[in-house]
C-alpha atoms as a PDB file:
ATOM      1  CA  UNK A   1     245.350 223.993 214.496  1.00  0.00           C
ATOM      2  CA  UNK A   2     243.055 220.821 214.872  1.00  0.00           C
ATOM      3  CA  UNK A   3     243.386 217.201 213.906  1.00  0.00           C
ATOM      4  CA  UNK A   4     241.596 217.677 210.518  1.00  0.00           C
ATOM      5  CA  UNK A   5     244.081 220.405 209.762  1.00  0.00           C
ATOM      6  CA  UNK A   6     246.892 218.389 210.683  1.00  0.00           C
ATOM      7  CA  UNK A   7     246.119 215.524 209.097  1.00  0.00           C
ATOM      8  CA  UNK A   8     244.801 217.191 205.562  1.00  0.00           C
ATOM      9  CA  UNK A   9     248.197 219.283 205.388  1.00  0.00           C
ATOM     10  CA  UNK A  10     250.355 216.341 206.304  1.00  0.00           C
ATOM     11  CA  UNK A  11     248.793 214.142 203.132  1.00  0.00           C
ATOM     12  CA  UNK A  12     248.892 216.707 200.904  1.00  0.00           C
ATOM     13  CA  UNK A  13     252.519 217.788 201.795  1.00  0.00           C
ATOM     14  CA  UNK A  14     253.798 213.839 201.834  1.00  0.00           C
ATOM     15  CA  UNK A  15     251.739 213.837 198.466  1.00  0.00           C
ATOM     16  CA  UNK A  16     252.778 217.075 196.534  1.00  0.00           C
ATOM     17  CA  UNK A  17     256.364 216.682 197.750  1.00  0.00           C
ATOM     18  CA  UNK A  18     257.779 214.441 195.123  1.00  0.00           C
ATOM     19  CA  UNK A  19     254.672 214.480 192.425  1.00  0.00           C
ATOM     20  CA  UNK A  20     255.206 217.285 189.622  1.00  0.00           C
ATOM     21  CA  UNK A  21     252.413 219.345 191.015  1.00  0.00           C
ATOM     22  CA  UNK A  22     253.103 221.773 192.892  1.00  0.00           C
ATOM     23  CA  UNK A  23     253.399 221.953 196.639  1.00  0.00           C
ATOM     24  CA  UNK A  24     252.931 225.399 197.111  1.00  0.00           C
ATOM     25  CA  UNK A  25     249.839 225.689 195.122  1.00  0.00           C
ATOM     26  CA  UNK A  26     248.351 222.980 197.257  1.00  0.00           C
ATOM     27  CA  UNK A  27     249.139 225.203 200.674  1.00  0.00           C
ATOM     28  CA  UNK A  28     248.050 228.224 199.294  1.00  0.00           C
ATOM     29  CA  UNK A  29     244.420 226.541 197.770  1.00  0.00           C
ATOM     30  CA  UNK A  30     243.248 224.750 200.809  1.00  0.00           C
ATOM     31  CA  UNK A  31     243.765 227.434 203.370  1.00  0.00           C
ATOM     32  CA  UNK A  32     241.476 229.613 201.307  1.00  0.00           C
ATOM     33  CA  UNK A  33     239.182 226.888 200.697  1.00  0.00           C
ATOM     34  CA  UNK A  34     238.708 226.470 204.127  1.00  0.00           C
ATOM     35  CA  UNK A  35     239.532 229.192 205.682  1.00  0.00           C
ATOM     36  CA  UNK A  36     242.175 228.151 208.113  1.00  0.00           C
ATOM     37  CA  UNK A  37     244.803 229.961 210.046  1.00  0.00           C
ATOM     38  CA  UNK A  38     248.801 229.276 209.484  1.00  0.00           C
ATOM     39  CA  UNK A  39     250.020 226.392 210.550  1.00  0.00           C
ATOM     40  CA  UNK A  40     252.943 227.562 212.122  1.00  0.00           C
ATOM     41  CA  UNK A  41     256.519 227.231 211.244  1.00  0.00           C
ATOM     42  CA  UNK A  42     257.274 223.897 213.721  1.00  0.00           C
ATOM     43  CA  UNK A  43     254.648 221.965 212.049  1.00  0.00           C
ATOM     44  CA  UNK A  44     256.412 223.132 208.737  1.00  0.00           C
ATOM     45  CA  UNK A  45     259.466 221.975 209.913  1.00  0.00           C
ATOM     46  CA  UNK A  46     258.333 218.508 211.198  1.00  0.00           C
ATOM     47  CA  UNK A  47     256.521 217.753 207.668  1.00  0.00           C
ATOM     48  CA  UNK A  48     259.720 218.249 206.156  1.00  0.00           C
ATOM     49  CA  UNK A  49     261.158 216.176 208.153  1.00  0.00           C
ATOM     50  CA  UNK A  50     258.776 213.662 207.439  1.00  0.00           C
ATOM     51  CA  UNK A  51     259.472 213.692 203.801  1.00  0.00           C
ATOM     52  CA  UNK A  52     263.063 213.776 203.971  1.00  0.00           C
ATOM     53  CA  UNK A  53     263.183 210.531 206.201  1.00  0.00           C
ATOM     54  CA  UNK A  54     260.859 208.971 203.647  1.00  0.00           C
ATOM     55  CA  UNK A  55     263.190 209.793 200.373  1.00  0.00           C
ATOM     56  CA  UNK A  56     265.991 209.029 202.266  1.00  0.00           C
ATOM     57  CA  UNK A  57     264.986 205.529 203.325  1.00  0.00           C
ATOM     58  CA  UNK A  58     263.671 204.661 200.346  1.00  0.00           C
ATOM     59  CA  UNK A  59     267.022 205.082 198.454  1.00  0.00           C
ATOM     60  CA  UNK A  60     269.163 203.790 201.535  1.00  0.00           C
ATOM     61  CA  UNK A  61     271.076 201.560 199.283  1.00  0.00           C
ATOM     62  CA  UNK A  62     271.755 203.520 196.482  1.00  0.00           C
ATOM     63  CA  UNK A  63     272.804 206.199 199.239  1.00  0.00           C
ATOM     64  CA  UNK A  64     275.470 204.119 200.770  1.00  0.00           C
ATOM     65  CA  UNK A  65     276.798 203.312 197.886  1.00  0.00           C
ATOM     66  CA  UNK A  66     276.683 206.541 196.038  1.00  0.00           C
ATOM     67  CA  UNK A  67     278.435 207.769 199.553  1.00  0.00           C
ATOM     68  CA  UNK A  68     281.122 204.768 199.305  1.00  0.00           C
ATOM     69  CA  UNK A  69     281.989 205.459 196.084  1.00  0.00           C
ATOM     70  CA  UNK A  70     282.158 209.633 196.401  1.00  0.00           C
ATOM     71  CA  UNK A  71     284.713 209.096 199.103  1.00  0.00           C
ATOM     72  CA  UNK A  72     286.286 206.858 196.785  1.00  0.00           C
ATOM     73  CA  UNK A  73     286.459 209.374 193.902  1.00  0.00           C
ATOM     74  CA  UNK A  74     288.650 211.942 196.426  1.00  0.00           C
ATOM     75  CA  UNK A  75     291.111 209.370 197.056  1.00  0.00           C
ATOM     76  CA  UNK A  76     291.368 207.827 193.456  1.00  0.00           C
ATOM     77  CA  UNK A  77     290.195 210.699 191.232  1.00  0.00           C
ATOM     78  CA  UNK A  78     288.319 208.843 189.275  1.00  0.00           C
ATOM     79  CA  UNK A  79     284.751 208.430 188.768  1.00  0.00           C
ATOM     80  CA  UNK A  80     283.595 204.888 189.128  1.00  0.00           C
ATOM     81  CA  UNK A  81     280.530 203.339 189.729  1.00  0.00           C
ATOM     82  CA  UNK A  82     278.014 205.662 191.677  1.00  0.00           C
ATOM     83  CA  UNK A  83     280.427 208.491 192.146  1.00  0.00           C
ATOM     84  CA  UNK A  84     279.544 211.040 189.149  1.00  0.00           C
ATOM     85  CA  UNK A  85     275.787 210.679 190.207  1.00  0.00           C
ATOM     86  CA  UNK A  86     276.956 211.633 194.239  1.00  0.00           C
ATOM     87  CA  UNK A  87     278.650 214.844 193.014  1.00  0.00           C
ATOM     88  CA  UNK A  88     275.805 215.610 190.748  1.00  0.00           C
ATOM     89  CA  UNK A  89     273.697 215.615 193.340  1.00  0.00           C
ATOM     90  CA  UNK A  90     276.077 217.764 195.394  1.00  0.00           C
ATOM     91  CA  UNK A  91     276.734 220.318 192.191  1.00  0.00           C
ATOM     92  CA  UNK A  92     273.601 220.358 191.575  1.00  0.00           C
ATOM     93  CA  UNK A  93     272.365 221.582 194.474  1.00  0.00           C
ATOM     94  CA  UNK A  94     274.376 224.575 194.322  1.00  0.00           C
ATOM     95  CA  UNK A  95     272.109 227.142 191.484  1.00  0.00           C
ATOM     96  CA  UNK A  96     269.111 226.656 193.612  1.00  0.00           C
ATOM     97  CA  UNK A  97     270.952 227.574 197.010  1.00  0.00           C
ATOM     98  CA  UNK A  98     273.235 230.199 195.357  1.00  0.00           C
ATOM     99  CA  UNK A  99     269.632 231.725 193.854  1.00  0.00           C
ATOM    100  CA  UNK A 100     267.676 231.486 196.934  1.00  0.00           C
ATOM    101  CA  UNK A 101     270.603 233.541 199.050  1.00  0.00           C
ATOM    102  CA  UNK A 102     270.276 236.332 196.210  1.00  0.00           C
ATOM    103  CA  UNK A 103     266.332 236.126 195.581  1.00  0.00           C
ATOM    104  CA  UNK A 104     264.963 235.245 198.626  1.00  0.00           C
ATOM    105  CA  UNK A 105     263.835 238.200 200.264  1.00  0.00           C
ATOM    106  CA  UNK A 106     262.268 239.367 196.452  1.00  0.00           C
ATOM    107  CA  UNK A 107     260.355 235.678 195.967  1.00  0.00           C
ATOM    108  CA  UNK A 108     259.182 236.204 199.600  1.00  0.00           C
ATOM    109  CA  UNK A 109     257.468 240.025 198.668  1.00  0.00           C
ATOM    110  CA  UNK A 110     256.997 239.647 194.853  1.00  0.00           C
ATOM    111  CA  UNK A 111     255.885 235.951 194.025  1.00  0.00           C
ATOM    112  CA  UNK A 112     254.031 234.391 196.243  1.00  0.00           C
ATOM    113  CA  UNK A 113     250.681 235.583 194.914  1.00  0.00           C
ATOM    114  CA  UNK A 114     247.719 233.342 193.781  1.00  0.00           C
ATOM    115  CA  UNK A 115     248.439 234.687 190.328  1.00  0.00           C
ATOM    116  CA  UNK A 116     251.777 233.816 190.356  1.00  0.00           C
ATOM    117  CA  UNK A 117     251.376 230.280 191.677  1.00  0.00           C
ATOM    118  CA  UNK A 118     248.449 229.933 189.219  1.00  0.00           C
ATOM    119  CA  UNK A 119     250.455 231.081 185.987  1.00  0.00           C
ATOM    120  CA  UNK A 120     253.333 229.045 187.078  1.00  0.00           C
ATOM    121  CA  UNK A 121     251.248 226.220 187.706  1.00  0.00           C
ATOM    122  CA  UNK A 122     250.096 226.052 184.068  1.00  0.00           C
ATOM    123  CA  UNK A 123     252.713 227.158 182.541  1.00  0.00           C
ATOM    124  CA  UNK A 124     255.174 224.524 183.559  1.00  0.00           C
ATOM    125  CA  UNK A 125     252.664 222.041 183.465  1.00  0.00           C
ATOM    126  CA  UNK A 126     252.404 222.901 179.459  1.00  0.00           C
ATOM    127  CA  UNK A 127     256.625 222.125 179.959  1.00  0.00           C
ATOM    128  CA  UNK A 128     256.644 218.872 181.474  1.00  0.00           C
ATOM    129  CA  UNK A 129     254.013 218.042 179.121  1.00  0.00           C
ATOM    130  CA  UNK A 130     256.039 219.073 175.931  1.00  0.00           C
ATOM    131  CA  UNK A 131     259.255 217.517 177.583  1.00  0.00           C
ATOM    132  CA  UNK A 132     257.473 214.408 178.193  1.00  0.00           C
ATOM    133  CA  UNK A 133     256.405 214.542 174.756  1.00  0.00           C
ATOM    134  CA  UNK A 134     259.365 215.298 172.686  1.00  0.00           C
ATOM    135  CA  UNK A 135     261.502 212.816 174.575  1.00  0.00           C
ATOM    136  CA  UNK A 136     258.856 210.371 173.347  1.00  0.00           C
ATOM    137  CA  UNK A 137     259.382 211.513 169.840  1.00  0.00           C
ATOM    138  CA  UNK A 138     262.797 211.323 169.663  1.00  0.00           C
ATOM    139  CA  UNK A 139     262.389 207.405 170.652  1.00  0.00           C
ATOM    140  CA  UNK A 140     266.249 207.228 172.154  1.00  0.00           C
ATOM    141  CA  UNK A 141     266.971 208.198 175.705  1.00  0.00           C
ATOM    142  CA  UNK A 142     270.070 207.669 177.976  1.00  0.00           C
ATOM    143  CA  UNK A 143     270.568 206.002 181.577  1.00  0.00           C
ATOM    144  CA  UNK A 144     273.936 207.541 182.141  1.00  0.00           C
ATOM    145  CA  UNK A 145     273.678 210.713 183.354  1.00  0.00           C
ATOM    146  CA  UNK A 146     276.812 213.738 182.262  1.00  0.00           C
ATOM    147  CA  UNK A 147     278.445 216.673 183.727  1.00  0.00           C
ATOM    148  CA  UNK A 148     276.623 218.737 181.477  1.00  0.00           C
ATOM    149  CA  UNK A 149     273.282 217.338 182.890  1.00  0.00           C
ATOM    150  CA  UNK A 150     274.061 218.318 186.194  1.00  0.00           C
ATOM    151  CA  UNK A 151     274.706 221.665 185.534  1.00  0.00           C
ATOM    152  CA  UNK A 152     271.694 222.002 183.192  1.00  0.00           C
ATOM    153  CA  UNK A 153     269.236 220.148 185.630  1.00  0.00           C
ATOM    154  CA  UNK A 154     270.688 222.393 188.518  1.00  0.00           C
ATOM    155  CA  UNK A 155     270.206 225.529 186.668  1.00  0.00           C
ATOM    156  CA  UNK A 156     266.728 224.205 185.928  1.00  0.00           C
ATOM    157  CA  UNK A 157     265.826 223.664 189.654  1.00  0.00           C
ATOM    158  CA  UNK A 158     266.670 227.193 190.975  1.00  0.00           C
ATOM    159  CA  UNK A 159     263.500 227.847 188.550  1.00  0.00           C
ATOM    160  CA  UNK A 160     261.626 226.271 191.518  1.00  0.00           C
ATOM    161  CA  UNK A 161     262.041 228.998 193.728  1.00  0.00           C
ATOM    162  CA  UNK A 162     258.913 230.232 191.805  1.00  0.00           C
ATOM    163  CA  UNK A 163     256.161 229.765 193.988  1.00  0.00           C
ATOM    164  CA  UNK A 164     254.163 226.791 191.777  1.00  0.00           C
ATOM    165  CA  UNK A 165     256.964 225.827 189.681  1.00  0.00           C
ATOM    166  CA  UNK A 166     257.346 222.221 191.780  1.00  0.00           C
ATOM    167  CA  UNK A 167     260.729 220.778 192.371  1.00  0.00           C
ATOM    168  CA  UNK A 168     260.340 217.662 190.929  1.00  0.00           C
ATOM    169  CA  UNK A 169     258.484 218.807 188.485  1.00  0.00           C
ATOM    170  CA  UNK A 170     260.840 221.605 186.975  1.00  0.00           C
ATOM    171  CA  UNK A 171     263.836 218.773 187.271  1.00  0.00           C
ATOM    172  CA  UNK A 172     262.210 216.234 185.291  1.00  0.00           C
ATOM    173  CA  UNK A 173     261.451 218.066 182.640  1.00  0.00           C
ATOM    174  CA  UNK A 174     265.373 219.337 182.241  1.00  0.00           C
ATOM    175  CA  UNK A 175     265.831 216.016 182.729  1.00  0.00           C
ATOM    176  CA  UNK A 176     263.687 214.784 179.846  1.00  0.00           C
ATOM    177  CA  UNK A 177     264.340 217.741 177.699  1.00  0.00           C
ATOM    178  CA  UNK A 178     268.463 216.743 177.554  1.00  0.00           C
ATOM    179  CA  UNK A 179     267.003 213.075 176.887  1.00  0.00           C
ATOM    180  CA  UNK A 180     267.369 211.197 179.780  1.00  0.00           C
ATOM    181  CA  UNK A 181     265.328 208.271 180.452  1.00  0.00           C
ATOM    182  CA  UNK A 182     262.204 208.712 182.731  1.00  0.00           C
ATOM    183  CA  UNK A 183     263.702 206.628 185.103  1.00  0.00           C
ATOM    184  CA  UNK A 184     266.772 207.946 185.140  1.00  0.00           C
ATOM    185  CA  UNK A 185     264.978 211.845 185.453  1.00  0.00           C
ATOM    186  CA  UNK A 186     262.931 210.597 188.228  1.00  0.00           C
ATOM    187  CA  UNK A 187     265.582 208.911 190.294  1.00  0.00           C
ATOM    188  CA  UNK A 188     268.002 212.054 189.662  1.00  0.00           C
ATOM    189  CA  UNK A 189     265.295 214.701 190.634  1.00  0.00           C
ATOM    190  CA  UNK A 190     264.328 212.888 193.414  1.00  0.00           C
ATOM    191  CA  UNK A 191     268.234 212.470 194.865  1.00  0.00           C
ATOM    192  CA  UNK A 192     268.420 215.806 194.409  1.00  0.00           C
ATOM    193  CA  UNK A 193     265.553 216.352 196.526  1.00  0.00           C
ATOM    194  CA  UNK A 194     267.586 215.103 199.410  1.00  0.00           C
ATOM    195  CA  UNK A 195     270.069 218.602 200.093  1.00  0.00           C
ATOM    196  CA  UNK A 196     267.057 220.699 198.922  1.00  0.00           C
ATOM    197  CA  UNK A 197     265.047 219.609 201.682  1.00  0.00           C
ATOM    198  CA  UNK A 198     267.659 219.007 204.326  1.00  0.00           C
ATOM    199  CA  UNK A 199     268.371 222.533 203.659  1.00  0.00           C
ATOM    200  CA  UNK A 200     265.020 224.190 203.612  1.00  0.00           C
ATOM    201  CA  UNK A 201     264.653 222.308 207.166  1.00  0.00           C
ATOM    202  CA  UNK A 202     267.226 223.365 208.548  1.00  0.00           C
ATOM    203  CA  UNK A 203     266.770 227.227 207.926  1.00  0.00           C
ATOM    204  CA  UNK A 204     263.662 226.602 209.135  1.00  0.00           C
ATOM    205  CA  UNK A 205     265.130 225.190 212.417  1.00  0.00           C
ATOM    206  CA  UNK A 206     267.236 228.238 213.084  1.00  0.00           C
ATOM    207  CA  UNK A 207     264.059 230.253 212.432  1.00  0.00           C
ATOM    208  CA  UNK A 208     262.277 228.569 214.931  1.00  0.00           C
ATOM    209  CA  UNK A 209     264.731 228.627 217.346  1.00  0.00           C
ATOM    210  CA  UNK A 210     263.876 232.514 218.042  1.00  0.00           C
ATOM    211  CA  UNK A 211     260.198 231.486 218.831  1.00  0.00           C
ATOM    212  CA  UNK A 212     258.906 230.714 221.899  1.00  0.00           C
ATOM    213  CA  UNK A 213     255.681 229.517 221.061  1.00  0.00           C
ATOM    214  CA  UNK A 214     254.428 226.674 222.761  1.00  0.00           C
ATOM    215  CA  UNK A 215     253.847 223.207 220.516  1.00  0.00           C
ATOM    216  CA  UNK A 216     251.176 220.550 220.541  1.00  0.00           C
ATOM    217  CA  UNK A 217     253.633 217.694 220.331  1.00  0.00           C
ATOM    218  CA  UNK A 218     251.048 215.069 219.938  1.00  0.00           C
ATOM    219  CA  UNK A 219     249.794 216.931 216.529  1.00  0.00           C
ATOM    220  CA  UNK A 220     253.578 217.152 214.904  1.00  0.00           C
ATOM    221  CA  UNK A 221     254.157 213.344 215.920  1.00  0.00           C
ATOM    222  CA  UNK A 222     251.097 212.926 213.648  1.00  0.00           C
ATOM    223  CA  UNK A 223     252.294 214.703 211.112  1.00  0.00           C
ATOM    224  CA  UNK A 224     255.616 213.556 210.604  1.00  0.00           C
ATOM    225  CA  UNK A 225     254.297 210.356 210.718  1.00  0.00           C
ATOM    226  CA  UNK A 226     251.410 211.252 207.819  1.00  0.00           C
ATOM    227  CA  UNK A 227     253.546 213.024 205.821  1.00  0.00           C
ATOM    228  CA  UNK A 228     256.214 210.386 205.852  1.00  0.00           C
ATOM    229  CA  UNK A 229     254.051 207.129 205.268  1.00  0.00           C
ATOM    230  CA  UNK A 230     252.221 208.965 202.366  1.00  0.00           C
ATOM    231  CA  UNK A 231     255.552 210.615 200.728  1.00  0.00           C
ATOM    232  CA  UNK A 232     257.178 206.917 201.176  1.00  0.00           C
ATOM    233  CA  UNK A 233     254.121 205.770 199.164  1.00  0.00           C
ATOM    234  CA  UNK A 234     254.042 208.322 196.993  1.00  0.00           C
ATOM    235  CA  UNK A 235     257.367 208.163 195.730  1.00  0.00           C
ATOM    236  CA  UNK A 236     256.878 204.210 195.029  1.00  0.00           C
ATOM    237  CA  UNK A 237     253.555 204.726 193.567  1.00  0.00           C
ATOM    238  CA  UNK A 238     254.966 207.577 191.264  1.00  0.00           C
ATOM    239  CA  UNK A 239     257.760 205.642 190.156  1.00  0.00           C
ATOM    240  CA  UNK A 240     255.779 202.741 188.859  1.00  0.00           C
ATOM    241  CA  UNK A 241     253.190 204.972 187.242  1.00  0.00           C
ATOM    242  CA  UNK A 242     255.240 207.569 185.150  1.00  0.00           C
ATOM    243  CA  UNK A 243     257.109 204.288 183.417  1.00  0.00           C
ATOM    244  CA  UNK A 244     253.594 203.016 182.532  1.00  0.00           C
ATOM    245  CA  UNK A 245     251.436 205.973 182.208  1.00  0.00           C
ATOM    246  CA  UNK A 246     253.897 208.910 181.274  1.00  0.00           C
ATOM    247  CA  UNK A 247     253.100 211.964 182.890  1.00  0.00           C
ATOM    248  CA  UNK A 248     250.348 213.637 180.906  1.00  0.00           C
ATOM    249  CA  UNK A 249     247.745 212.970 183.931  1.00  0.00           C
ATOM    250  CA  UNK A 250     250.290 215.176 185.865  1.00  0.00           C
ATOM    251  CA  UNK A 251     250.122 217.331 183.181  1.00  0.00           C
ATOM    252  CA  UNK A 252     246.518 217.907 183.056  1.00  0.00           C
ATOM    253  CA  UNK A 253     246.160 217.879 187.048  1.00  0.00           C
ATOM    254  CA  UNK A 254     248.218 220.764 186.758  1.00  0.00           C
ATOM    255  CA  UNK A 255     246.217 222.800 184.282  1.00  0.00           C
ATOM    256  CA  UNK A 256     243.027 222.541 186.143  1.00  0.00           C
ATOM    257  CA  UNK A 257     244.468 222.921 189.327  1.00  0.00           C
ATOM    258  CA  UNK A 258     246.017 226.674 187.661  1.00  0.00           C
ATOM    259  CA  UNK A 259     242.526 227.064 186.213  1.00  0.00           C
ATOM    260  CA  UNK A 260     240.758 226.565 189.905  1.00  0.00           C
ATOM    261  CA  UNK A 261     243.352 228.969 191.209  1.00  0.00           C
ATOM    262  CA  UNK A 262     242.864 231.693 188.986  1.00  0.00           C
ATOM    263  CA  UNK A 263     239.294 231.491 189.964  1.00  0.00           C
ATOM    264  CA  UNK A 264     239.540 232.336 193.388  1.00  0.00           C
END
């Protein structure tokens, strides 16, 4: 693997991380675009990395106190300030990991096809899209966020486990679709971006730990620090945007980028 390499993978992962696009559809385009050889699981595992420091520093504050006030609800039993929104991110977490344990090895030899990633691509593009739409129409939304959310928005985000679903993506439109705010779905499918990824690295980490490759350590310090300047960015860029803008240019970046894949 090269510099370009490194550096073109590490801005489109810090990009496509947290943007309702698709991730996967990204890795799987450019590769064939350009013809280039796996990147290898370490430099997978260091752009995660990357991303997670990024999400988790830019909602430090929110994380400390969503932490204070979780160990708070154990000891109380009640849920006060920041607590219901700490064990929604913990609950919600659970569909997606209980799904991948079960599905995993059938994503893995089934799914990850062009076609797949293509038809997913569009298809829950057309979703956010509508969900975007109708919680537009309805003209009320709500900033407090209810058990029945959680479980709806968790369900939802074991649907990313299909290769070109995107994370965020398939969260924010649950999250619309139940009619929270865009601000609300945004900050809630990005928190719960936090165990996802922690997770995925982590797996990844015991994978790698029965390699004995040998590592270019200059090109993952690059990377983690590419992917993690342009996710941090990304993320604060995004949020501004999709309260001004909505997400329809999401929408449509998602339909031709199914469109392009289909073609190759």
């Amino acid at each position: 693997m090269d510099i370009l390499q490194t550096i073109t993978l590490s801005l489109i992962q810090g990009l496509t991380e947290f943007l309702p696009i698709s991730s996967s559809a990204h890795l799987v385009l450019l590769p064939k675009l350009f013809a280039w050889q796996d990147q290898g699981l370490a430099f997978d595992v260091v752009l995660h990395f990357g991303t997670l420091c990024a999400i988790i520093y830019y909602y430090r504050n929110n994380l400390i106190v969503m932490c204070q006030d979780f160990i708070s609800s154990i000891y109380t039993k009640k849920m006060e300030g920041e607590a219901l929104l700490a064990w929604g991110v913990l609950l919600g977490t659970i569909p997606v990991g209980l799904a991948g344990i079960i599905f995993k090895d059938s994503i893995e030899l089934n799914l990850r096809t062009i076609e797949v990633i293509a038809f997913a691509t569009i298809f829950f593009g057309f979703m956010l899209g509508f969900s975007d739409w109708l919680n537009r129409f309805l003209g009320h939304s709500r900033e407090v966020i209810r058990g029945s959310d959680i479980l709806i928005i968790g369900c939802f985000q074991a649907l990313a486990l299909i290769p070109g679903t995107s994370r965020s993506g398939i969260t924010i439109t649950a999250a619309l679709l139940i009619g929270l705010s865009r601000s609300l779905s945004v900050k809630f499918s990005f928190l719960l971006s936090i165990p996802v990824i922690a997770i995925a690295m982590i797996i990844k980490t015991f994978d790698l730990a029965n390699q004995v490759d040998n590592f270019d350590w200059s090109l993952l310090l690059l990377g983690f620090i590419i992917s993690a300047i342009t996710a941090y960015s990304t993320i604060v860029l995004f949020i501004r945007l999709v309260e001004r803008i909505g997400l329809l240019p999401f929408v449509i970046y998602r339909l031709l980028l199914g469109a392009l894949l289909l073609t190759i």
